[in-house]
Structures are given as structure tokens and as C-alpha cells.
N, C-alpha and C. Protein backbone atom coordinates (compact mmCIF):
# COMPACT_ATOMS: atom_id res chain seq x y z
N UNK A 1 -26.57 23.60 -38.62
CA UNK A 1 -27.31 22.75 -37.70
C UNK A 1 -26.38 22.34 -36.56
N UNK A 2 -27.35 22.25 -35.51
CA UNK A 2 -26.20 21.68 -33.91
C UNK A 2 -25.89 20.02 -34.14
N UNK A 3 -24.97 19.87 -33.23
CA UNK A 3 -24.52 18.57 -33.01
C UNK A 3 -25.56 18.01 -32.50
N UNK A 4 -25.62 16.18 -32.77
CA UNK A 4 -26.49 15.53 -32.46
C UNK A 4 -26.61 15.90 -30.69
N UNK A 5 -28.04 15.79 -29.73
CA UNK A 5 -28.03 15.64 -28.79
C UNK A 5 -27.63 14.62 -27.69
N UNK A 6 -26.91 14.43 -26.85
CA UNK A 6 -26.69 13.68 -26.11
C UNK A 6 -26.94 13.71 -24.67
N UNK A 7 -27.34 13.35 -24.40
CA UNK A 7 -28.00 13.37 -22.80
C UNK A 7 -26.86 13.55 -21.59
N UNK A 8 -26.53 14.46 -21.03
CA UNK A 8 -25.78 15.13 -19.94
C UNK A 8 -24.91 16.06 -20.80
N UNK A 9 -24.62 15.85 -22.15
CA UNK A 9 -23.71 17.11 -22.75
C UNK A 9 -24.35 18.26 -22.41
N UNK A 10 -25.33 18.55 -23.02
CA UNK A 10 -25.67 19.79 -22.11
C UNK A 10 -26.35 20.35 -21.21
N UNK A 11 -27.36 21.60 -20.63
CA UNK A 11 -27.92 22.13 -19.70
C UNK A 11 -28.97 21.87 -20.59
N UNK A 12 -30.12 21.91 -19.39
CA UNK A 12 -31.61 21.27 -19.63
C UNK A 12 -32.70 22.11 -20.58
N UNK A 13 -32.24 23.51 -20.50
CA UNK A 13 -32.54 24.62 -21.29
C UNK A 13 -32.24 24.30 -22.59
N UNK A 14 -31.09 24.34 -22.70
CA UNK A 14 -30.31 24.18 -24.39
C UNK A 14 -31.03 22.83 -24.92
N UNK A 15 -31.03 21.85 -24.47
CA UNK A 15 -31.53 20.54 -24.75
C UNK A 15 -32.90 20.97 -25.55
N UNK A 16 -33.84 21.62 -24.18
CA UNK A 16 -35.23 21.95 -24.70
C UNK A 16 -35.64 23.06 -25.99
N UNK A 17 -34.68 23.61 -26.00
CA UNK A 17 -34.34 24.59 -27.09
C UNK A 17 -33.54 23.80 -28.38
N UNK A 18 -32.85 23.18 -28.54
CA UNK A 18 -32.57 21.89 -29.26
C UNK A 18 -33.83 21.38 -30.39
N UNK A 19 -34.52 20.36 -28.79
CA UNK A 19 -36.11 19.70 -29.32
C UNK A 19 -36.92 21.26 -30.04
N UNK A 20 -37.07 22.35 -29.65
CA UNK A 20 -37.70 23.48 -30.32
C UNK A 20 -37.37 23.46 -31.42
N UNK A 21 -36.48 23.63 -31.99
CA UNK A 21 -35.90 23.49 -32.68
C UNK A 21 -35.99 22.83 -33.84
N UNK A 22 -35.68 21.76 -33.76
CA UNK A 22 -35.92 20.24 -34.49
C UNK A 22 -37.42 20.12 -34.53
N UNK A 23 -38.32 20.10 -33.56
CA UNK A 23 -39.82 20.14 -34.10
C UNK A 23 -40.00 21.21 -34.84
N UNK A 24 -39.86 22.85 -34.67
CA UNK A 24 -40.09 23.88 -35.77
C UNK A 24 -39.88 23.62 -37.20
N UNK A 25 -38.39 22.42 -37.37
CA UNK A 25 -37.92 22.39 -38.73
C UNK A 25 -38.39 21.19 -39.36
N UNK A 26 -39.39 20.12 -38.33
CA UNK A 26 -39.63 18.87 -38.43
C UNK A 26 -41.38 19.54 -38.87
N UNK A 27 -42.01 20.18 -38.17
CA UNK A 27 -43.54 20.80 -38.60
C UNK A 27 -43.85 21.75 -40.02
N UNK A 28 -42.28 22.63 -39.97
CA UNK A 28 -42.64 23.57 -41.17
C UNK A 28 -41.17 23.40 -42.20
N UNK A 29 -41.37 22.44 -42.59
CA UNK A 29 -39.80 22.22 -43.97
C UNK A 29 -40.12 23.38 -44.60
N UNK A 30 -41.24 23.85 -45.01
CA UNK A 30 -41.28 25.12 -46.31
C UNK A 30 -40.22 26.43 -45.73
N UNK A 31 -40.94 26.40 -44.49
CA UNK A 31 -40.42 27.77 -43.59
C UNK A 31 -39.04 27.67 -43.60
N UNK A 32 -38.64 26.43 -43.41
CA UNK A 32 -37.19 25.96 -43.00
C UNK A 32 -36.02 26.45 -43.91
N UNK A 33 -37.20 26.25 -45.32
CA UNK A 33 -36.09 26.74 -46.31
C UNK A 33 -35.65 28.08 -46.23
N UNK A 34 -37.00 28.50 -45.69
CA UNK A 34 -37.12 30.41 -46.26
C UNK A 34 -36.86 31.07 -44.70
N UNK A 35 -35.60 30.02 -44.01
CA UNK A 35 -35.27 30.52 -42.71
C UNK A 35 -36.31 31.63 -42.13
N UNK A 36 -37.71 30.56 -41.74
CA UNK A 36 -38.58 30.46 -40.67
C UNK A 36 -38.30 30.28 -39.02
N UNK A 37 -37.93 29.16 -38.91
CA UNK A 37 -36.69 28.97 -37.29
C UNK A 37 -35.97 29.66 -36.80
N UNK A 38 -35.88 31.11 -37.28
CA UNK A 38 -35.13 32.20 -37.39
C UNK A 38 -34.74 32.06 -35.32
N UNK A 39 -35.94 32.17 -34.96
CA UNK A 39 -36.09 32.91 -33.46
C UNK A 39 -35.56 31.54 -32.36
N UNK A 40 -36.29 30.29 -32.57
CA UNK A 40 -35.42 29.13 -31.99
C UNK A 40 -33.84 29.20 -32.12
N UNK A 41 -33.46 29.17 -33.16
CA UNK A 41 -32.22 28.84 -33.88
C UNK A 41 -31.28 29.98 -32.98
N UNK A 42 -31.75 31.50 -32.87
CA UNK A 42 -31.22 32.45 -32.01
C UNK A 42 -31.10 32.50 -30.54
N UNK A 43 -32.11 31.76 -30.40
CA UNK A 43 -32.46 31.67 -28.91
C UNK A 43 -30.87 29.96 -28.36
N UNK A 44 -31.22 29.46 -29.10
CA UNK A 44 -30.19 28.37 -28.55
C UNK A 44 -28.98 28.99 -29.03
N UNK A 45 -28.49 29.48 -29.97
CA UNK A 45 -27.19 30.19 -30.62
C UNK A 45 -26.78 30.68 -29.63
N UNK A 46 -27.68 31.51 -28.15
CA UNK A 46 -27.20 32.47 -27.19
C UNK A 46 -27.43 31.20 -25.79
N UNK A 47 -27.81 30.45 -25.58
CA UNK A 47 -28.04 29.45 -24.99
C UNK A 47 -26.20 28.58 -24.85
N UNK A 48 -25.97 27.94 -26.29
CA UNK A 48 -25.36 27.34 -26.11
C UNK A 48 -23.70 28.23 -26.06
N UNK A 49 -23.55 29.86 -26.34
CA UNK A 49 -22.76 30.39 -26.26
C UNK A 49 -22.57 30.41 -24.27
N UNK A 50 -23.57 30.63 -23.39
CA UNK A 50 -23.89 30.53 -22.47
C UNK A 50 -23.03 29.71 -21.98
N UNK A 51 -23.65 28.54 -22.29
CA UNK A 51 -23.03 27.50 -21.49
C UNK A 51 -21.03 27.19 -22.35
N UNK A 52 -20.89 27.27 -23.25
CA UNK A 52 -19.35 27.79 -23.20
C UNK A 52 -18.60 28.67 -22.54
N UNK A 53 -19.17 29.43 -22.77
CA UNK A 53 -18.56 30.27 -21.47
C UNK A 53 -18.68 29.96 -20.56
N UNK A 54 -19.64 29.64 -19.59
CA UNK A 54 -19.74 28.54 -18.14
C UNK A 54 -18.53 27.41 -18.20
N UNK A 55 -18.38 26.76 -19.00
CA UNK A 55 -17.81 25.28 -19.31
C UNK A 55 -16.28 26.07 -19.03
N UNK A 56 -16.31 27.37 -20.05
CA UNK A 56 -14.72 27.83 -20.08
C UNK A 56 -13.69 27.97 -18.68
N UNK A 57 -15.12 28.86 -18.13
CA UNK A 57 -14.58 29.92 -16.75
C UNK A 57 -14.29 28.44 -15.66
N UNK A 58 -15.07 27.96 -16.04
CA UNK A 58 -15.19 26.18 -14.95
C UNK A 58 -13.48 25.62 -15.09
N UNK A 59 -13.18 25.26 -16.70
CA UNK A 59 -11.77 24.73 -16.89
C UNK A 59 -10.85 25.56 -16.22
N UNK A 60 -11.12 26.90 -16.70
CA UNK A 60 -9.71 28.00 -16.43
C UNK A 60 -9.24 27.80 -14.88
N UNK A 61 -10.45 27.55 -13.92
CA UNK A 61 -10.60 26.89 -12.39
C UNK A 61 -9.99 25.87 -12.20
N UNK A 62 -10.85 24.72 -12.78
CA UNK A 62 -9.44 23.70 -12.97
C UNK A 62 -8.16 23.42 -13.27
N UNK A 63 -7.77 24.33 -14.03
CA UNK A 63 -6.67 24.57 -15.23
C UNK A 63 -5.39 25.31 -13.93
N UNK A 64 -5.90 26.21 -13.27
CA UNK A 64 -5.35 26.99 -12.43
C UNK A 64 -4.97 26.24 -11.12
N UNK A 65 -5.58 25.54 -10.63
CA UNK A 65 -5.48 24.70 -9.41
C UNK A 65 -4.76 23.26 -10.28
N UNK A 66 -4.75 22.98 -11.17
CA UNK A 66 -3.25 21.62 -11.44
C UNK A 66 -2.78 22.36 -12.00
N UNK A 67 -2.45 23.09 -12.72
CA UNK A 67 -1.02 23.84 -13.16
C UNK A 67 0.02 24.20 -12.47
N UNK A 68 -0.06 24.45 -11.46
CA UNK A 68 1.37 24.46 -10.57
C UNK A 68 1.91 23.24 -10.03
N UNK A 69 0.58 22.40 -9.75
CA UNK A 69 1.36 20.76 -9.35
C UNK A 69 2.03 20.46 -10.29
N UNK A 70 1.49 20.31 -11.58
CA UNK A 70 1.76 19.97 -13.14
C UNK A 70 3.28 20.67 -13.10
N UNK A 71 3.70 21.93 -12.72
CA UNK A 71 4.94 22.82 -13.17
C UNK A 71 5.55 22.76 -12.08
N UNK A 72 5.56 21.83 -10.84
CA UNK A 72 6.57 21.48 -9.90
C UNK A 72 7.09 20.34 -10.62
N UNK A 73 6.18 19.25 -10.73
CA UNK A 73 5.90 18.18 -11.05
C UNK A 73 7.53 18.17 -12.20
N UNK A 74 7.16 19.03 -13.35
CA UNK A 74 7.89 19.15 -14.17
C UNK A 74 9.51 19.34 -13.93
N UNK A 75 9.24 20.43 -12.91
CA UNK A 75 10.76 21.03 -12.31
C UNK A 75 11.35 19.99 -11.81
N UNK A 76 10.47 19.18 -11.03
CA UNK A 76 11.62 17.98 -9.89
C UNK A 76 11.97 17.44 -11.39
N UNK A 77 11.31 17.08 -12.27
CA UNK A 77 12.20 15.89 -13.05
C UNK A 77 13.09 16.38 -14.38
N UNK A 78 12.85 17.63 -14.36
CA UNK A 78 14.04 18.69 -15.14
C UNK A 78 15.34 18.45 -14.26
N UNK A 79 14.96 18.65 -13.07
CA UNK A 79 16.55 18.72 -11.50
C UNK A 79 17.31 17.21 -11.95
N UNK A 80 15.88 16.09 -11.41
CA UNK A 80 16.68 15.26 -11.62
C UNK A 80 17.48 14.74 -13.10
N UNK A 81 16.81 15.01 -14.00
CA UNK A 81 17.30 14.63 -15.73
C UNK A 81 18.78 15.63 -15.19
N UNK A 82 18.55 16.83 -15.06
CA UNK A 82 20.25 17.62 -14.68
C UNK A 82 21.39 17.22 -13.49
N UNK A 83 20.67 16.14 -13.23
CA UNK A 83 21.32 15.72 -11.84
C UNK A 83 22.27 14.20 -12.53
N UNK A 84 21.04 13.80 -13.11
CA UNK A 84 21.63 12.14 -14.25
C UNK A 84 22.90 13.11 -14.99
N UNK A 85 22.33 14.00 -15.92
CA UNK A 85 23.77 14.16 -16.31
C UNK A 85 24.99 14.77 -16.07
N UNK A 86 24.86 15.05 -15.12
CA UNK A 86 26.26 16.13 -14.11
C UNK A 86 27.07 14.58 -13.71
N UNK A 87 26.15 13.52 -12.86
CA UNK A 87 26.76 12.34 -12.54
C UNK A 87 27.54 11.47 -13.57
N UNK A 88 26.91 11.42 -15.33
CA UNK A 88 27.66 10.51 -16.10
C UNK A 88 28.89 11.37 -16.45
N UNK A 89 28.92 13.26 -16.11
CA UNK A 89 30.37 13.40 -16.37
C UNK A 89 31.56 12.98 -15.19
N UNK A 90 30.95 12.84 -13.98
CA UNK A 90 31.64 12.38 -12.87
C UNK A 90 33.14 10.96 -12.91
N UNK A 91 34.16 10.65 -12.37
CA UNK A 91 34.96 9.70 -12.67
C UNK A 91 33.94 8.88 -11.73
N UNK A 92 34.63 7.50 -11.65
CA UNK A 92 34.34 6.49 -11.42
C UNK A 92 34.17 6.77 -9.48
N UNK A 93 35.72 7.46 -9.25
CA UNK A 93 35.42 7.69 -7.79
C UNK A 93 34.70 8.87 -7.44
N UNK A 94 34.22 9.46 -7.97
CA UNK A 94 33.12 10.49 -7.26
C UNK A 94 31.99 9.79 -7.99
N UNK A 95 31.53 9.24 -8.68
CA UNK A 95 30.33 8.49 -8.51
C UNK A 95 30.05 7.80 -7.28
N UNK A 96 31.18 6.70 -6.79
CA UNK A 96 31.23 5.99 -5.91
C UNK A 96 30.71 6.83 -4.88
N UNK A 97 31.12 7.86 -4.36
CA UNK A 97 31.32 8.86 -3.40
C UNK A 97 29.81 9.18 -3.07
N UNK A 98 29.40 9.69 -4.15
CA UNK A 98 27.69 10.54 -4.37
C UNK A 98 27.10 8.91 -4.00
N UNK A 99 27.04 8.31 -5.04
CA UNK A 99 26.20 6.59 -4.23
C UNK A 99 26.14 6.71 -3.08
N UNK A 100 27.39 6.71 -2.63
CA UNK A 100 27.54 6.42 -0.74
C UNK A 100 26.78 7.38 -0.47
N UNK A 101 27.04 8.77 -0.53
CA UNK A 101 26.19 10.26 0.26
C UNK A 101 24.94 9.55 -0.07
N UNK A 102 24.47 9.04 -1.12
CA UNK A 102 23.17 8.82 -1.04
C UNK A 102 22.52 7.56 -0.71
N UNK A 103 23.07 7.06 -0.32
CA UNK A 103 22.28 5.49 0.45
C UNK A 103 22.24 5.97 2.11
N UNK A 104 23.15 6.78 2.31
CA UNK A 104 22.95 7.45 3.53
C UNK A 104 21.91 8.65 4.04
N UNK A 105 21.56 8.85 2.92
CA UNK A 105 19.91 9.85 3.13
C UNK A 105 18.56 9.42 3.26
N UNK A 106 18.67 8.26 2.64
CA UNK A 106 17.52 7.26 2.69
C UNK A 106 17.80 6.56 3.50
């Protein structure tokens, strides 16, 4: 059996194929047993495969357009984490030194 229905989860088709559904198994329990619903039950099976695949190809879109912000994103703060620790092997006066270079860039 499908997941309960919820109103915007899915396309308006699947929904109505859903209610088919649920009334076929709600009018004929006998049939139900002796998998009667055969043809509803198939019809949304290819319905809701439908719309996964829609939903998929949609993410992979999304997925593709932030993934490189996401993997810059990552790189600057890999640089800087390698930047923190190059500085704590530094002496006292080339710390000083790099401070200064850098209050002067900003």
C-alpha cells in the first residue's frame, strides 16, 4: 500500500489515481483480497515511478548548480585551516611579520 496522501506531495494525476485506488479497495474488500485493484494499483505504480524520476532529474539540476559553490566553498576553508597551521609552526617574529603583511591588505 502507498504512503498516506498529502496535499502538494504529489502531482494531481497520482493523487487521483491514489483516491482510485482507495475507493476500488474501499467498494470491493472481497476483490481486494483476490488482488482485484490489479489495474489502479499499476496504473499509479507507473504514475508515481513518473514523478520520481521528474523529482530526480529536477535535484540532479539543483545538485549541479550548488555543488561547485559548495566545493569552492570547501577549498577556501581547507587553504585557510592550511594557512592556521603553517602560521602556529612560525616563531614568534615571523608571526609578527605575516600580522603586519596582513593588516596592511585590509
Amino acid at each position: 500500500m502507498h504512503p498516506v496522501v498529502k496535499e502538494g506531495d504529489h502531482d494531481k494525476e497520482c493523487v487521483d489515481l491514489m483516491n482510485a485506488l482507495m475507493e476500488c479497495h474501499k467498494n470491493r474488500p472481497i476483490t481486494q483480497m483476490l488482488n482485484g485493484c490489479l489495474e489502479p494499483k499499476a496504473a499509479l505504480d507507473k504514475c508515481l515511478d513518473k514523478e520520481y524520476e521528474r523529482r530526480y532529474e529536477q535535484n540532479q539540476k539543483e545538485a549541479a548548480q550548488v555543488y561547485p559553490a559548495f566545493r569552492n566553498l570547501m577549498k577556501m576553508k581547507e587553504e585557510k585551516e592550511k594557512q592556521s597551521r603553517e602560521n602556529r609552526k612560525l616563531t614568534a617574529e615571523e608571526k609578527a611579520k605575516l600580522l603586519e603583511r596582513e593588516g596592511n591588505k585590509l
